[in-house]
Protein backbone atom coordinates (compact mmCIF):
# COMPACT_ATOMS: atom_id res chain seq x y z
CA UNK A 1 0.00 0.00 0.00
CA UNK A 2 1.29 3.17 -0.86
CA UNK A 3 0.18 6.13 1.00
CA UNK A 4 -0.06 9.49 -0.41
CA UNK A 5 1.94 12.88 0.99
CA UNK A 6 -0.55 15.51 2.18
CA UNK A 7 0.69 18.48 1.50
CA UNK A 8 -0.03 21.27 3.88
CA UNK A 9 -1.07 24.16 2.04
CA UNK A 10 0.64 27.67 2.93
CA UNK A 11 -1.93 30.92 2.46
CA UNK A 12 -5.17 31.40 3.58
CA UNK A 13 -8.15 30.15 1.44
CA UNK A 14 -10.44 32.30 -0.24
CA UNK A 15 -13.28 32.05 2.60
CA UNK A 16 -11.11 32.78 5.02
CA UNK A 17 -10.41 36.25 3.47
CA UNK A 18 -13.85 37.02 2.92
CA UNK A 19 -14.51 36.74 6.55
CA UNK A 20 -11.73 38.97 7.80
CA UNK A 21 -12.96 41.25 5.01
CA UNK A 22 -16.19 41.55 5.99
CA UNK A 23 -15.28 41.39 9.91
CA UNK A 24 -12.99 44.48 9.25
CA UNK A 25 -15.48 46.04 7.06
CA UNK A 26 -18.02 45.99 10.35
CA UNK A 27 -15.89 47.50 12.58
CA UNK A 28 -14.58 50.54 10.57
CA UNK A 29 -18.30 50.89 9.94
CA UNK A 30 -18.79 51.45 13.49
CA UNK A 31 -15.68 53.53 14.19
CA UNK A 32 -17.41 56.31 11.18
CA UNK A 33 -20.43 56.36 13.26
CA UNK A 34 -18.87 56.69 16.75
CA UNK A 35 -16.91 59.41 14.97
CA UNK A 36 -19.39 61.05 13.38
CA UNK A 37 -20.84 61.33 16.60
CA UNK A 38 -18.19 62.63 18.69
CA UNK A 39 -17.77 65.27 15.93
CA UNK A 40 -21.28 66.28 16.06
CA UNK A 41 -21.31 66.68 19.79
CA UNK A 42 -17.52 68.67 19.41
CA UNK A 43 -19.32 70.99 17.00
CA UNK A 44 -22.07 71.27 19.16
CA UNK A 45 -19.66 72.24 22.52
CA UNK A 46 -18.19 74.71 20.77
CA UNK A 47 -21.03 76.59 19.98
CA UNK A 48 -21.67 76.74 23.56
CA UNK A 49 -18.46 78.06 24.63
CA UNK A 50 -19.14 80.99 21.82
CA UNK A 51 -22.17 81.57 23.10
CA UNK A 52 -20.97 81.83 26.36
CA UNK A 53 -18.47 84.28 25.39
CA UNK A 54 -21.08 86.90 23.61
CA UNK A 55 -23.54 87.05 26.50
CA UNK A 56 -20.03 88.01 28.19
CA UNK A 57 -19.21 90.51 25.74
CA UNK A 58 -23.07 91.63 25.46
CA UNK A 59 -23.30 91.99 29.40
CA UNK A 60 -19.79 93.86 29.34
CA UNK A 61 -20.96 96.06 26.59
CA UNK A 62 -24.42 96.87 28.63
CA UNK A 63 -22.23 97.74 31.72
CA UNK A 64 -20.70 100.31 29.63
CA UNK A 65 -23.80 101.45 28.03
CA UNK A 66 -22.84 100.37 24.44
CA UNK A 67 -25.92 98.20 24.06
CA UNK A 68 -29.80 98.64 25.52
CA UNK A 69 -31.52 95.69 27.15
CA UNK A 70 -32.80 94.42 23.86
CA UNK A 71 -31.60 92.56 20.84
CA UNK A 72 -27.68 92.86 20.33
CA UNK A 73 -25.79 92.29 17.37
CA UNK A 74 -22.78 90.60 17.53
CA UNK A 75 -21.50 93.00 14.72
CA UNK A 76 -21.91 95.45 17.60
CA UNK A 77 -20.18 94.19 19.52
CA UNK A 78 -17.20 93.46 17.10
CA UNK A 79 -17.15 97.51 15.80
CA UNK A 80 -17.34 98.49 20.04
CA UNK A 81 -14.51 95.81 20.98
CA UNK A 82 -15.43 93.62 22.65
CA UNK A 83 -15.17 90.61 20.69
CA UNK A 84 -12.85 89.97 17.89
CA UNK A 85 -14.76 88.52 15.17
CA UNK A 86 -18.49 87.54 14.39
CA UNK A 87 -18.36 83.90 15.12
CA UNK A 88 -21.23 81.72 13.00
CA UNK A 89 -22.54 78.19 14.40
CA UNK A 90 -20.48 75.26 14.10
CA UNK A 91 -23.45 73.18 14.48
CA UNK A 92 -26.38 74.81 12.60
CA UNK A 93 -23.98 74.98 9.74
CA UNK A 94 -23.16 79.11 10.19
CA UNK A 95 -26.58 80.31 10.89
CA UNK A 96 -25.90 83.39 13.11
CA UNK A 97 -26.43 83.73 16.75
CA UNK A 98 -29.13 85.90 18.29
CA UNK A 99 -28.16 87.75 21.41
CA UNK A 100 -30.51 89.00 23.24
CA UNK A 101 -30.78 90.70 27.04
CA UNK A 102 -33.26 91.68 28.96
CA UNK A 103 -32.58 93.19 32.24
CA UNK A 104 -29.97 91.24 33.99
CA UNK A 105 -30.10 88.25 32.07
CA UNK A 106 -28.58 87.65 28.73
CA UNK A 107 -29.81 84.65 26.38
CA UNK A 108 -28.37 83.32 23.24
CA UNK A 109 -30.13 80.86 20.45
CA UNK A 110 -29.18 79.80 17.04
CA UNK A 111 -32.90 79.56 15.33
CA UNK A 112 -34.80 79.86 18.40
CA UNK A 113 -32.34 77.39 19.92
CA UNK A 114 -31.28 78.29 23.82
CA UNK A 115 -27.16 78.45 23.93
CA UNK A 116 -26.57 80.43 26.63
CA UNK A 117 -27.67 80.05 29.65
CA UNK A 118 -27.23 76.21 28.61
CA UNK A 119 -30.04 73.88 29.82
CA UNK A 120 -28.70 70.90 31.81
């Protein structure tokens, strides 16, 4: 009787790479969405902290009686000083703030949106 060699094959076979293929294909797939997520709520964080900083201009610029208790424009308070540029959303894809103040308290949205003072 004679008995054949089996060889052992080197490589992977063709199945084999489909599934790692598809396994790796799954997993970037959910790193883009976790991504696209953490971006999103980045965006979102910074629009905060801008908003933050024009009710501080706004209330600065009411101290000094630049600006009534009413609407302010932020391109008011870029010509007075007290910011350096007029910032646009991060989030709502540049749509402008709105600052507004009304005695003591200062309020900014983005399309009705509260910003500042930021809801918890």
């Amino acid at each position: 009787m004679h008995f054949k060699k089996i060889k052992k094959r080197e490589g992977f076979t063709l199945i084999e790479m489909v599934i790692v293929i598809t396994i790796i294909g799954i997993l970037s797939s959910i790193a883009v969405t976790k991504y696209s997520q953490i971006q999103a709520n980045a965006k979102k964080n910074a629009d905060y902290a801008t908003a933050a900083n024009l009710a501080t201009a706004a209330m600065i610029s009411i101290s000094d009686g630049k600006s009534s208790n009413t609407e302010i424009q932020p391109t008011s308070l870029k010509n007075n000083g007290y910011i350096q540029f007029v910032p646009k959303s991060k989030s709502a894809k540049g749509k402008p703030f709105v600052v507004s103040a009304d005695g003591d308290s200062v309020t900014v949205t983005i399309d009705d949106v509260p910003f500042y003072p930021k809801s918890e």
